[in-house]
C-alpha atoms as a PDB file:
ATOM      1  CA  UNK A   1      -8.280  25.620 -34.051  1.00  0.00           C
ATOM      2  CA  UNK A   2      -6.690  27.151 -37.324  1.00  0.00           C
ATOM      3  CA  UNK A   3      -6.446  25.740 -40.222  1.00  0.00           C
ATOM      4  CA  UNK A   4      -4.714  26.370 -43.806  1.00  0.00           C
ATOM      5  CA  UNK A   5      -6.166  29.239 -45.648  1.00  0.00           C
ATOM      6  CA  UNK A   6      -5.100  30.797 -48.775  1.00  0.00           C
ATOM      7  CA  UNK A   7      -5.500  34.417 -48.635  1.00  0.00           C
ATOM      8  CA  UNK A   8      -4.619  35.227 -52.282  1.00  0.00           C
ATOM      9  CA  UNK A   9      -6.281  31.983 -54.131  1.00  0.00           C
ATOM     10  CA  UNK A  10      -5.895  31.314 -57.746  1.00  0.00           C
ATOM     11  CA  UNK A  11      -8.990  31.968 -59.617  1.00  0.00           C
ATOM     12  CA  UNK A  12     -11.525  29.566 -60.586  1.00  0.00           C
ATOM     13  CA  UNK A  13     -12.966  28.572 -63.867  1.00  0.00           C
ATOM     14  CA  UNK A  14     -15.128  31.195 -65.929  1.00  0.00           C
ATOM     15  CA  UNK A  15     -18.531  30.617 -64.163  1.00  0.00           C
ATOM     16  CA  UNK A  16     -21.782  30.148 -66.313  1.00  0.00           C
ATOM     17  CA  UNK A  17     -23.106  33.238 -67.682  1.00  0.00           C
ATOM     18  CA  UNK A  18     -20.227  35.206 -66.268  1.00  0.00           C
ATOM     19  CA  UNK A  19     -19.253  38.170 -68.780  1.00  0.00           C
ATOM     20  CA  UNK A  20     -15.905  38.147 -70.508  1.00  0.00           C
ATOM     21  CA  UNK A  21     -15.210  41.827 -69.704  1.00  0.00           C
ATOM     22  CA  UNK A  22     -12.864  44.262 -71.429  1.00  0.00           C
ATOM     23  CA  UNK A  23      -9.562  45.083 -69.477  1.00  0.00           C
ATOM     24  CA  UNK A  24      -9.317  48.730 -68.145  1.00  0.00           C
ATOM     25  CA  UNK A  25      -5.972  50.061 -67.144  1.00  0.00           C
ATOM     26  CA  UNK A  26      -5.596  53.006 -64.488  1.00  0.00           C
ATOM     27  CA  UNK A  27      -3.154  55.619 -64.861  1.00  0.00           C
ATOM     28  CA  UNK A  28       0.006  55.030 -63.047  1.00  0.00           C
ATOM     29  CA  UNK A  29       0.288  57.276 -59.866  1.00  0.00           C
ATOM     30  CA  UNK A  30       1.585  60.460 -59.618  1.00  0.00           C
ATOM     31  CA  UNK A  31       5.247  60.440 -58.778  1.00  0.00           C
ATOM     32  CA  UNK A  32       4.897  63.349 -55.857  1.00  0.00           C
ATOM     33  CA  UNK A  33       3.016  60.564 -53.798  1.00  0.00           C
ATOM     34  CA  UNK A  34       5.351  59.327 -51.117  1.00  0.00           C
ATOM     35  CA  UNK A  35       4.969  56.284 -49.369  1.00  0.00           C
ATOM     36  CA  UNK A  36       7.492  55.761 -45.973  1.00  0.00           C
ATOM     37  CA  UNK A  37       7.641  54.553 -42.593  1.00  0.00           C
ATOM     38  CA  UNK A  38       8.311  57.535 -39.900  1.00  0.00           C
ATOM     39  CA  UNK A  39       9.066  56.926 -35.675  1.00  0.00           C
ATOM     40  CA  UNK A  40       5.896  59.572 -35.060  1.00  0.00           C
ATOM     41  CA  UNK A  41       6.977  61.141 -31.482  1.00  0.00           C
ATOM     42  CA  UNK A  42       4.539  63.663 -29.529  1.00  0.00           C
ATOM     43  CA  UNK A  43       6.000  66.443 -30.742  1.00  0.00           C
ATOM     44  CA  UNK A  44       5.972  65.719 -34.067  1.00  0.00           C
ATOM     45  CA  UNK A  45       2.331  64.406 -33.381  1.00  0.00           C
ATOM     46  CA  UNK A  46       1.503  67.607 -32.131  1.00  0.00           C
ATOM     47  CA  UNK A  47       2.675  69.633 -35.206  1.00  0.00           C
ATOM     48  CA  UNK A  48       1.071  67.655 -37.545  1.00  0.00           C
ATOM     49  CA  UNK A  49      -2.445  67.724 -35.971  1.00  0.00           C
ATOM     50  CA  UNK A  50      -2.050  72.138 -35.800  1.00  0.00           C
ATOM     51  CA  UNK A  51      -1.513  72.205 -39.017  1.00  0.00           C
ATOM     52  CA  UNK A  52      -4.460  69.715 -40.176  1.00  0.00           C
ATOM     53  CA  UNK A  53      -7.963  70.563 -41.067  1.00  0.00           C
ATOM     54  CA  UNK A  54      -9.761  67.598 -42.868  1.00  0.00           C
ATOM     55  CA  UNK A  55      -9.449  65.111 -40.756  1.00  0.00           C
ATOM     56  CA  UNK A  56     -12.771  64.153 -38.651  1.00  0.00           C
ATOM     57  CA  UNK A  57     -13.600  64.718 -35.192  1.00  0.00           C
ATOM     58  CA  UNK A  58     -11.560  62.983 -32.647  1.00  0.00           C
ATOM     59  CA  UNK A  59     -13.563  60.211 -30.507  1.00  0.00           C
ATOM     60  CA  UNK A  60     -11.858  60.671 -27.367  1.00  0.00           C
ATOM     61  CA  UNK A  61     -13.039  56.836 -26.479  1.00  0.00           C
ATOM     62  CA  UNK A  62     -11.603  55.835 -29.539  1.00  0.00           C
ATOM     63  CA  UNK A  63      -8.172  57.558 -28.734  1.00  0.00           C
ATOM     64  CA  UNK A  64      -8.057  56.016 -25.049  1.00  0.00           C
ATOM     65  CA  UNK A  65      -8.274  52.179 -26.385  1.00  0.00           C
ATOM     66  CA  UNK A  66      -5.351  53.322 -28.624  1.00  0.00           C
ATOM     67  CA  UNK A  67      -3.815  54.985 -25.661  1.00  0.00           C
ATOM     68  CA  UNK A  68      -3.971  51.975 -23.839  1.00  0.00           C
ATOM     69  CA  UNK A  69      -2.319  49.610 -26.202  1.00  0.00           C
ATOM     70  CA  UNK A  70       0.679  51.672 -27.115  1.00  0.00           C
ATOM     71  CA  UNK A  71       1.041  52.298 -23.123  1.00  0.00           C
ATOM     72  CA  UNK A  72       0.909  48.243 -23.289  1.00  0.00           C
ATOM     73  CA  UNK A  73       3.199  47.581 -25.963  1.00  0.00           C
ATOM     74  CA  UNK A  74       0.185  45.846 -27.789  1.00  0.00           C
ATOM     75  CA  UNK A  75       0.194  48.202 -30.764  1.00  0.00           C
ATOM     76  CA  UNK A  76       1.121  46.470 -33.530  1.00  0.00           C
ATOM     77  CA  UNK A  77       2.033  48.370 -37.315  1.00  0.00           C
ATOM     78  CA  UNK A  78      -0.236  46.701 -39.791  1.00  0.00           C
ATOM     79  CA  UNK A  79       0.542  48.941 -42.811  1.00  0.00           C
ATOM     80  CA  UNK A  80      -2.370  51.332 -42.245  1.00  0.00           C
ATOM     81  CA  UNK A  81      -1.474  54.604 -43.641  1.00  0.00           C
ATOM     82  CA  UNK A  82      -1.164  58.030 -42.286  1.00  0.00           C
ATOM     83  CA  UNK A  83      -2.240  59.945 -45.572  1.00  0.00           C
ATOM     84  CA  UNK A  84      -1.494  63.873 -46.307  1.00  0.00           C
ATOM     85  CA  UNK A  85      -2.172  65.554 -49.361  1.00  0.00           C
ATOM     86  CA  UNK A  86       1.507  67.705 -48.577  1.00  0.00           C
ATOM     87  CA  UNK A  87       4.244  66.686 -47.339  1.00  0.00           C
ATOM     88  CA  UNK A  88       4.493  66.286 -43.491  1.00  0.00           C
ATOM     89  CA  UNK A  89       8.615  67.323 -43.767  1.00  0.00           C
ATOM     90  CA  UNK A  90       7.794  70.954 -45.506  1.00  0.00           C
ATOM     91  CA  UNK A  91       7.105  73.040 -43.011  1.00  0.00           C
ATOM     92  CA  UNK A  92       6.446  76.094 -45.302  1.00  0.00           C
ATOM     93  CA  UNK A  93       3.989  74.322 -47.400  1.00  0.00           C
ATOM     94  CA  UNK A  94       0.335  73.683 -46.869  1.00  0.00           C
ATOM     95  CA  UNK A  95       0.302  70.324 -45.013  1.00  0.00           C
ATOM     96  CA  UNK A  96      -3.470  68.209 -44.887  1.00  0.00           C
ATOM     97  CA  UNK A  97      -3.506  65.568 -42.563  1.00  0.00           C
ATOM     98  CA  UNK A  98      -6.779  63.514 -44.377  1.00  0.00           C
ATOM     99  CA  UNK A  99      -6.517  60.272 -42.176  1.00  0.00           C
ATOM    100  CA  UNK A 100      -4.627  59.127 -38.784  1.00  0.00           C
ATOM    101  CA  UNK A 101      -5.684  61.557 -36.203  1.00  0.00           C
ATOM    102  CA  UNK A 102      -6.858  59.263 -33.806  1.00  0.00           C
ATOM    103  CA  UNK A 103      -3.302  57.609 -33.980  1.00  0.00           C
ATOM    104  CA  UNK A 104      -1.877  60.726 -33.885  1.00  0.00           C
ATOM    105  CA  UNK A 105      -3.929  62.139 -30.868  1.00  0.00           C
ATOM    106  CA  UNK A 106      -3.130  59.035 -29.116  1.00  0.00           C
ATOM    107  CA  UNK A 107       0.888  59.333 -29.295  1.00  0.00           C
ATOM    108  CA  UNK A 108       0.869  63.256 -28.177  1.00  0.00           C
ATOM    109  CA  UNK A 109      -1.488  61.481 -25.441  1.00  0.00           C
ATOM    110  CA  UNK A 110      -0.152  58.677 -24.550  1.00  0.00           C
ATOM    111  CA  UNK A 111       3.498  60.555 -24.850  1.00  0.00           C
ATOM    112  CA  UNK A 112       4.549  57.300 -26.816  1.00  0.00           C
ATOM    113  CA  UNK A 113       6.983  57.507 -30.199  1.00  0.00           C
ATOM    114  CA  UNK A 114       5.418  54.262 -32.502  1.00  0.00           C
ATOM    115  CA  UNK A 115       6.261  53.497 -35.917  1.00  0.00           C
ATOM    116  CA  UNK A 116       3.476  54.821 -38.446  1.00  0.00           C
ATOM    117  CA  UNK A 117       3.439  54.705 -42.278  1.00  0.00           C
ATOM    118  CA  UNK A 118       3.421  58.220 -43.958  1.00  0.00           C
ATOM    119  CA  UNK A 119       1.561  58.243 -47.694  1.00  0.00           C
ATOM    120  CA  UNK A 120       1.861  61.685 -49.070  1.00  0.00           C
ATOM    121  CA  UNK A 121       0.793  63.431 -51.977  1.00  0.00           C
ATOM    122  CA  UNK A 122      -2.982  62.553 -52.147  1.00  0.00           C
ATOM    123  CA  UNK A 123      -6.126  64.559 -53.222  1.00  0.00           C
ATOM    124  CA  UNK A 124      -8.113  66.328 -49.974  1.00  0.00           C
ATOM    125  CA  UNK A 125     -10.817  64.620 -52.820  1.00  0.00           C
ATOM    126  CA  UNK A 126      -9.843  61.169 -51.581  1.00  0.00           C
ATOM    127  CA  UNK A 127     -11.061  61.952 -48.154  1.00  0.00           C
ATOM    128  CA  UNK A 128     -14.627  60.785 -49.317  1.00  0.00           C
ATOM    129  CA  UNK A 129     -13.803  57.318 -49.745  1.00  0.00           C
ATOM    130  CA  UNK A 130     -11.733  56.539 -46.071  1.00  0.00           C
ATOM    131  CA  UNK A 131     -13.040  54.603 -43.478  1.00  0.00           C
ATOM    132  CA  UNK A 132     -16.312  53.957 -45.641  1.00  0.00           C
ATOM    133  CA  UNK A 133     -16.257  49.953 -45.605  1.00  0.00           C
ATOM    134  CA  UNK A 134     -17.280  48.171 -42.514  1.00  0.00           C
ATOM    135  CA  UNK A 135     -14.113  47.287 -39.832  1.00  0.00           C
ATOM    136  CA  UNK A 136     -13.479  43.157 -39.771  1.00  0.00           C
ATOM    137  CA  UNK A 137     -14.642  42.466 -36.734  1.00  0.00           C
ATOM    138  CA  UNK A 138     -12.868  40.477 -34.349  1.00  0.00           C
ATOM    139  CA  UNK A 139     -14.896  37.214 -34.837  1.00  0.00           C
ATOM    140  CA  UNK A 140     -14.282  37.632 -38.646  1.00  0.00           C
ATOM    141  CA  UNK A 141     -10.600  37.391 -37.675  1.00  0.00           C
ATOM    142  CA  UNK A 142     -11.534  34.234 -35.603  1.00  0.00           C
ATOM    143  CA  UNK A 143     -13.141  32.748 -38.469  1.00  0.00           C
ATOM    144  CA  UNK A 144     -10.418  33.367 -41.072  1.00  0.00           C
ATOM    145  CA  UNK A 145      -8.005  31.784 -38.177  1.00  0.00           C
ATOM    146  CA  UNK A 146     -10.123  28.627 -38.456  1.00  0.00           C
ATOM    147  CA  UNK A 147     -11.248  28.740 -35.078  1.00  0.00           C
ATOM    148  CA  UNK A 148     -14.829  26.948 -34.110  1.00  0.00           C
ATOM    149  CA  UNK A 149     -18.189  28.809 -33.381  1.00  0.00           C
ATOM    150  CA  UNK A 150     -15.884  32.133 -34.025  1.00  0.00           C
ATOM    151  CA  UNK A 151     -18.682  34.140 -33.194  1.00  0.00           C
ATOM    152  CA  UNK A 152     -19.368  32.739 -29.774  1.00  0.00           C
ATOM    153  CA  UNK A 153     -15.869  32.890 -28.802  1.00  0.00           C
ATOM    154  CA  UNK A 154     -15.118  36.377 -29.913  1.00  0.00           C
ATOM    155  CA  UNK A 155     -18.107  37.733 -27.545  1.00  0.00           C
ATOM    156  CA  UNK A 156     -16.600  35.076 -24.611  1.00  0.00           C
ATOM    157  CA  UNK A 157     -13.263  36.249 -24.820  1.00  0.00           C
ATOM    158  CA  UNK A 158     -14.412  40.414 -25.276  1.00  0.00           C
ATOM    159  CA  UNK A 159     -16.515  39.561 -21.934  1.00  0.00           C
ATOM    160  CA  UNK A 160     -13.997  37.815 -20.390  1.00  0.00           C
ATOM    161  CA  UNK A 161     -11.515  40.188 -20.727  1.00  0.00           C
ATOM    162  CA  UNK A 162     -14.101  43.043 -19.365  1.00  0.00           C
ATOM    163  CA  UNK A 163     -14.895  41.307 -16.501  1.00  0.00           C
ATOM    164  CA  UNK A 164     -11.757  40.669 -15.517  1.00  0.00           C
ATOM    165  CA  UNK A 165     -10.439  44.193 -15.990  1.00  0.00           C
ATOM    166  CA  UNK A 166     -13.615  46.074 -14.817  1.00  0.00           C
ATOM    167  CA  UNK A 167     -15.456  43.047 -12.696  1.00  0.00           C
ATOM    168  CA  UNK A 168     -18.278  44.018 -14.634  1.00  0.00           C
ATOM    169  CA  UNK A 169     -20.708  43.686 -17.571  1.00  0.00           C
ATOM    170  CA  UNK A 170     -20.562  46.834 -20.033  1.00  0.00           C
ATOM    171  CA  UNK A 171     -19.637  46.473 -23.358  1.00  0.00           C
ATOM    172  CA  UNK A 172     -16.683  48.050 -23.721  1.00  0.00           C
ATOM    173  CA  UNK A 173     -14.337  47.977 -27.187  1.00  0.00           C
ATOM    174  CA  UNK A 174     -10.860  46.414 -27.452  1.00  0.00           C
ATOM    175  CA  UNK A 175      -8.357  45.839 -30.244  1.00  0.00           C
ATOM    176  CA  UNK A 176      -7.964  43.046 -31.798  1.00  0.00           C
ATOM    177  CA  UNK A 177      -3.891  42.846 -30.550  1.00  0.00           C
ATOM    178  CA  UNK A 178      -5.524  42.687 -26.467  1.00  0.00           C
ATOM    179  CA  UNK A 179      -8.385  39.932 -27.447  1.00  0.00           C
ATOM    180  CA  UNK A 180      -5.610  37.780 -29.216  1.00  0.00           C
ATOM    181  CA  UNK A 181      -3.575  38.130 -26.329  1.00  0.00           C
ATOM    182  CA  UNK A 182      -6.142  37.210 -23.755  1.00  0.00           C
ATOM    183  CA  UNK A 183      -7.383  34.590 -25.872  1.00  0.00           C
ATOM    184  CA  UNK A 184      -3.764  32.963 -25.944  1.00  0.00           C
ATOM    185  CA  UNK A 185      -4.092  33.533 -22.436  1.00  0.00           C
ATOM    186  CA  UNK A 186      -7.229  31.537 -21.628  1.00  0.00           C
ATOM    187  CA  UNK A 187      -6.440  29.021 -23.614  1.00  0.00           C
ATOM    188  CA  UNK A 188      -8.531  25.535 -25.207  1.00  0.00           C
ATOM    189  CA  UNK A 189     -10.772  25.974 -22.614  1.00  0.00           C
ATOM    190  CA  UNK A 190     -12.179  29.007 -23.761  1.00  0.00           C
ATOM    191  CA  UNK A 191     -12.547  27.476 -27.365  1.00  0.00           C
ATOM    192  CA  UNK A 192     -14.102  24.206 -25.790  1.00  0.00           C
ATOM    193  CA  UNK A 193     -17.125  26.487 -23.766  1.00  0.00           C
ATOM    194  CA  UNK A 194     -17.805  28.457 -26.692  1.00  0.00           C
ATOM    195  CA  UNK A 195     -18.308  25.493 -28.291  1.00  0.00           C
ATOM    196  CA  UNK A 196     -20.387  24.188 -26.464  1.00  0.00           C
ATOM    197  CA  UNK A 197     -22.993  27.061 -25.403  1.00  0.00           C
ATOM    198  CA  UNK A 198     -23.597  27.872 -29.416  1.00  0.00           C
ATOM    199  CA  UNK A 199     -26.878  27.458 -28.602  1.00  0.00           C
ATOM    200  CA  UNK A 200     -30.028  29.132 -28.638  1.00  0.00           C
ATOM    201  CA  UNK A 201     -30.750  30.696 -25.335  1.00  0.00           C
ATOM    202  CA  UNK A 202     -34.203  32.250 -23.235  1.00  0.00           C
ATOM    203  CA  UNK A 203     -35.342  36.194 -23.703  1.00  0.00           C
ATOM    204  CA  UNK A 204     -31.908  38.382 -23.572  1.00  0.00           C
ATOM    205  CA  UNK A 205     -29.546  35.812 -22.495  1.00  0.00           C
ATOM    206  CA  UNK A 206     -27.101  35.736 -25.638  1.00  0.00           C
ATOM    207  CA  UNK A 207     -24.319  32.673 -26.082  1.00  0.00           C
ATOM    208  CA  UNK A 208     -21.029  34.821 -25.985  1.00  0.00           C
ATOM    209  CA  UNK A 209     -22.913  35.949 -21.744  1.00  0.00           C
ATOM    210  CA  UNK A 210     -24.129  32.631 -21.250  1.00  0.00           C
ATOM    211  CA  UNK A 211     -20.460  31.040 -22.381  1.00  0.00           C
ATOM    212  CA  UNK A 212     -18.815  33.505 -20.375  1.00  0.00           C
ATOM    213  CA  UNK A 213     -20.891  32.633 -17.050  1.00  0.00           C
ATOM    214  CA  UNK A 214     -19.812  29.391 -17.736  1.00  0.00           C
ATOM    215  CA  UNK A 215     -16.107  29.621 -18.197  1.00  0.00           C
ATOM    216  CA  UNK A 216     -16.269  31.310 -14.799  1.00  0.00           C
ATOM    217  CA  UNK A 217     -18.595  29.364 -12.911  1.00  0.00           C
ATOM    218  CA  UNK A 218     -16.379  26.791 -14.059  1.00  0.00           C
ATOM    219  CA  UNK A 219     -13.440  27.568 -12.579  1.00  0.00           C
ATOM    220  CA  UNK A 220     -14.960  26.913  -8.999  1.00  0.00           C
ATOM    221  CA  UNK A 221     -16.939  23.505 -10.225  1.00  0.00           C
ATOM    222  CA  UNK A 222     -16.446  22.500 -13.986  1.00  0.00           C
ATOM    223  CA  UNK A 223     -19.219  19.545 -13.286  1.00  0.00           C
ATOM    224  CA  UNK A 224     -21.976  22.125 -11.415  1.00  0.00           C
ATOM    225  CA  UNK A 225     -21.351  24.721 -14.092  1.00  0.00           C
ATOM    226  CA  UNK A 226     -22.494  22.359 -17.257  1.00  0.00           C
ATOM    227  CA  UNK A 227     -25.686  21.054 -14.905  1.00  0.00           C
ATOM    228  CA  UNK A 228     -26.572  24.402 -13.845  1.00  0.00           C
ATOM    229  CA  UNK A 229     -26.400  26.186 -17.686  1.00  0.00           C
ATOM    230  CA  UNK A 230     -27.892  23.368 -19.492  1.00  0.00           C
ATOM    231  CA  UNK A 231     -30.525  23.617 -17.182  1.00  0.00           C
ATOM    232  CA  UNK A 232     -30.909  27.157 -18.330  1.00  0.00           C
ATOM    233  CA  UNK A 233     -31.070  26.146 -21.986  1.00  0.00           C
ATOM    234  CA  UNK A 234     -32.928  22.719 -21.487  1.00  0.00           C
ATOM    235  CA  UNK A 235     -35.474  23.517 -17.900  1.00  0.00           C
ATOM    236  CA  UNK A 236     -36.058  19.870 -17.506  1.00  0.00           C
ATOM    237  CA  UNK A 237     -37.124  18.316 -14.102  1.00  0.00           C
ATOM    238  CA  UNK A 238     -36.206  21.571 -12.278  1.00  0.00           C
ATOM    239  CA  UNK A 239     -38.417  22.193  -9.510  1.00  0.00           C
ATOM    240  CA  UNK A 240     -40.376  25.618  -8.820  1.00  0.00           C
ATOM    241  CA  UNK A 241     -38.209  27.029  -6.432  1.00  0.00           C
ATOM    242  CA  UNK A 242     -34.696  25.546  -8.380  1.00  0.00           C
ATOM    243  CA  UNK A 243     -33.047  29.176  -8.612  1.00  0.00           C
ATOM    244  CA  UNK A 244     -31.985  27.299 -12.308  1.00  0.00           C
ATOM    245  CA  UNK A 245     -35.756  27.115 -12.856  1.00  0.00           C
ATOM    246  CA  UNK A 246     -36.235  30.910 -11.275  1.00  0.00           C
ATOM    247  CA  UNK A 247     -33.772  32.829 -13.427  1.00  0.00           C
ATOM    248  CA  UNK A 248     -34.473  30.646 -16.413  1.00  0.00           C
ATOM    249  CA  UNK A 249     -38.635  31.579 -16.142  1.00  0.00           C
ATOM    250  CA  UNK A 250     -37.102  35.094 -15.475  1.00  0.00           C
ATOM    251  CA  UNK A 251     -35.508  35.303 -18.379  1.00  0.00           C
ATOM    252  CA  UNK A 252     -38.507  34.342 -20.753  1.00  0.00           C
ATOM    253  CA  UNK A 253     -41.188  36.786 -18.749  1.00  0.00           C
ATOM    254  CA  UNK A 254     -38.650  39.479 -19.459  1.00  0.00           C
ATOM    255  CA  UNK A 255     -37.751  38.849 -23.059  1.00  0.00           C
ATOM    256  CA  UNK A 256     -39.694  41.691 -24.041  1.00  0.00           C
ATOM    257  CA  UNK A 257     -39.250  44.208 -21.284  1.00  0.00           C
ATOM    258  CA  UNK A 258     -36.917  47.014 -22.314  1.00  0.00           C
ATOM    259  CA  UNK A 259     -36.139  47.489 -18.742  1.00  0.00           C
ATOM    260  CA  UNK A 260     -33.526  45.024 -18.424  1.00  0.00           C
ATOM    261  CA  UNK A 261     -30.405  44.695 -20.357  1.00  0.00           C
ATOM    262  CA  UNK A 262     -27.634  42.221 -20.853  1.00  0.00           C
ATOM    263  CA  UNK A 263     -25.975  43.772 -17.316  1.00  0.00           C
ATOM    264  CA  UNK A 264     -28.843  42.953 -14.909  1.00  0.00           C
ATOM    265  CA  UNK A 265     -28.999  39.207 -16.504  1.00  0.00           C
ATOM    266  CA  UNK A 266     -25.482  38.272 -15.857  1.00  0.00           C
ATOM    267  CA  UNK A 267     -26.104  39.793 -12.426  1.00  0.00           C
ATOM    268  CA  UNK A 268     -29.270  37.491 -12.063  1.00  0.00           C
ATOM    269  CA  UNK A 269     -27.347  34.444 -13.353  1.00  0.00           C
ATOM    270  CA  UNK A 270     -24.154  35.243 -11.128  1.00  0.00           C
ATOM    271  CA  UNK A 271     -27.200  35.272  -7.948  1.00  0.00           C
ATOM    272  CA  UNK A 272     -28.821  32.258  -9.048  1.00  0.00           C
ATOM    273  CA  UNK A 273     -25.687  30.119  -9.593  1.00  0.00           C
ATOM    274  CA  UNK A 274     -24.350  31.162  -6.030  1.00  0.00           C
ATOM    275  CA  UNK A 275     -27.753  29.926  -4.564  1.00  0.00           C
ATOM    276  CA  UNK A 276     -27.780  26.771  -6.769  1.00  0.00           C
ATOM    277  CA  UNK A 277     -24.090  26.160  -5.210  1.00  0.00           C
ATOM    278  CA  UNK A 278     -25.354  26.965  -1.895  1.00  0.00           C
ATOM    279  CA  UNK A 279     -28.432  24.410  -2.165  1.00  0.00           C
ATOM    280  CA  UNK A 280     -30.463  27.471  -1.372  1.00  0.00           C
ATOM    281  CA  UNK A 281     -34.124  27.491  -3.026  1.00  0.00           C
ATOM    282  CA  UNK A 282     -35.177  30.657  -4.903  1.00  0.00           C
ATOM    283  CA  UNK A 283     -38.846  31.655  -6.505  1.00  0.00           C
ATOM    284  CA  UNK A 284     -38.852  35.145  -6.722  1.00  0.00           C
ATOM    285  CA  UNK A 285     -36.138  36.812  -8.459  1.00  0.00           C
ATOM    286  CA  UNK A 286     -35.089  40.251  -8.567  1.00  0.00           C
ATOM    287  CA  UNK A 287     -31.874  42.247  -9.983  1.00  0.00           C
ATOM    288  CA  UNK A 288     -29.455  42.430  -7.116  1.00  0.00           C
ATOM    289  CA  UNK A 289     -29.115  45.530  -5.658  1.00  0.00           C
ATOM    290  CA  UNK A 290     -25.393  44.847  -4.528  1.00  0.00           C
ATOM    291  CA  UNK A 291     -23.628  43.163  -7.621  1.00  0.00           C
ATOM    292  CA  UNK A 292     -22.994  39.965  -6.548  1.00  0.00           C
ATOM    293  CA  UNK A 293     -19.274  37.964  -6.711  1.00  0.00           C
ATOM    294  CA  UNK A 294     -19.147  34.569  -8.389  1.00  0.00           C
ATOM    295  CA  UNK A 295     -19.391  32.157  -5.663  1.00  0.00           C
END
C-alpha cells in the first residue's frame, strides 16, 4: 500500500569527508526560449513533422502503444516537452523539431487533438543529451507509491493485463497510465499474490509468471491454487507422476536449454494445473501443441 513520501526532502547534515564546494551560477536563459501548452491536432502534427529533420527514427511499436492510449483516453500530460530550436508558429522560418515525434506521429495517427507542451528556442546542440537517462520503470513507480514486493507486482499486473487482452504470454510494453488502471482494477488481491510468490523459483519460471498463474488459477479455486504453486516452489511429498512434481522436475532439466522461453512454461504450468484439478496423473511433459485454457 502507499505510504508518505517526500519527493523534495530537506537536506541532511554535511556528511563526513564531504567537500564544501564553491557555488557556480549558470547564465540565465535566453529570452527567445518559449515555453507553452498547445491543443496539437493532426494537421498541425503533420506540418510540424515535414518540416523536421533531427528528430530520430520513428519506432512504429512505440507510436501504436501511444496510439492506443490517446484512442483510450489514458494519455495523460505530464509536462514532457515538445522541444524546437524555431518556433513551431513561423511558418517562414526554419523550424527543428529535436524531440516529440513519436507523440507527434501518434496524433496524425491516431487522428486525436491532445494537449502537448511546446519549448522553443533551443540549440539542435541539445539534441545530444535527450532521452539519454534510463526511463523509471513501472515497478520504480510502484516502489515510490509504497507498494510491497513492487517488483513482483509490476511484472503480475504487465502479465495480467497481456493475458487478458491477447490470452497469451508475449511480452508486450504498456504505459504506465494502462498498468495503473488495471492495477486499480484488480485490486488487493493482486498486491496480496505478489506478495506472496516473491520467491525464488525452478529454471525459467520467474515470480511476476509464477504470481500471475496464480492470481488466475485462483479465480477458479483460491485453496488448490496456493497447494498446487507452493508445490512448485517447495516439491515436497509429491509423487512421480503428480503433474506438480512433472512440470516442477521440468522446469529444473530445462533451466539451461535455450529452447524454451518464458511462453512455453506458462503453457506447461496452465497444462499441469488443469490435470492437477482434474486428478489426472502426468510423468512426461511436453509443450502443448494447442495452447491450453485455464481450467
Amino acid at each position: 500500500m502507499s505510504k508518505d513520501i517526500s519527493l523534495f526532502a530537506e537536506p541532511g547534515p554535511e556528511k563526513e569527508g564531504q567537500q564544501n564546494l564553491e557555488p557556480i551560477i549558470y547564465p540565465e536563459l535566453d529570452p527567445k526560449i518559449v515555453v507553452k501548452t498547445v491543443m496539437v491536432d493532426p494537421e498541425m502534427a503533420r506540418d510540424i513533422l515535414k518540416r523536421s529533420r533531427y528528430n530520430r527514427a520513428i519506432s512504429q511499436s512505440t507510436v501504436n502503444r501511444y496510439v492506443r492510449d490517446m484512442r483510450a483516453l489514458d494519455w495523460v500530460f505530464n509536462g514532457q516537452a515538445v522541444i524546437f530550436n524555431g518556433s513551431p508558429e513561423d511558418r517562414e522560418g526554419e523550424l527543428e523539431l529535436l524531440n516529440g515525434g513519436h507523440r507527434l506521429t501518434a496524433v496524425m495517427q491516431g487522428n486525436v487533438t491532445v494537449p502537448l507542451l511546446f519549448v522553443s528556442g533551443i540549440t539542435p546542440a541539445a539534441i545530444r543529451t535527450m532521452d539519454t537517462g534510463r526511463a523509471r520503470s513501472f515497478a520504480q513507480m510502484l516502489s515510490i507509491d509504497g507498494e510491497t514486493s513492487p517488483e513482483v507486482l509490476a511484472a503480475l499486473i504487465a502479465t495480467l493485463h497481456n493475458y487478458r487482452e491477447h490470452g497469451d504470454w508475449r511480452g508486450r510494453k504498456y504505459s504506465t497510465s494502462v498498468l495503473y488502471k488495471t492495477l486499480a482494477r484488480e485490486g488487493q488481491r493482486a498486491r496480496d499474490v505478489a506478495k506472496e510468490r516473491n520467491h525464488k523459483n525452478q529454471g525459467k519460471l520467474s515470480k511476476g509468471l509464477l504470481a500471475t498463474l496464480d492470481y488466475l488459477f485462483g479465480e477458479l479455486n483460491p485453496i488448490q491454487s496456493k497447494e498446487f504453486c507452493d508445490a512448485l516452489r517447495d516439491g515436497i511429498n509429491l509423487d512421480k507422476d503428480d503433474p506438480r512434481h512433472a512440470a516442477r522436475e521440468w522446469l529444473i532439466r530445462t533451466s539451461d536449454d535455450d529452447e524454451y522461453n518464458s511462453e512455453d512454461v506458462a503453457w506447461v504450468l496452465i497444462e499441469a494445473w488443469n490435470r492437477f484439478r482434474a486428478g489426472e496423473k502426468w510423468s512426461k511433459v511436453r509443450v502443448p501443441g494447442a495452447k491450453p485454457e485455464i481450467q
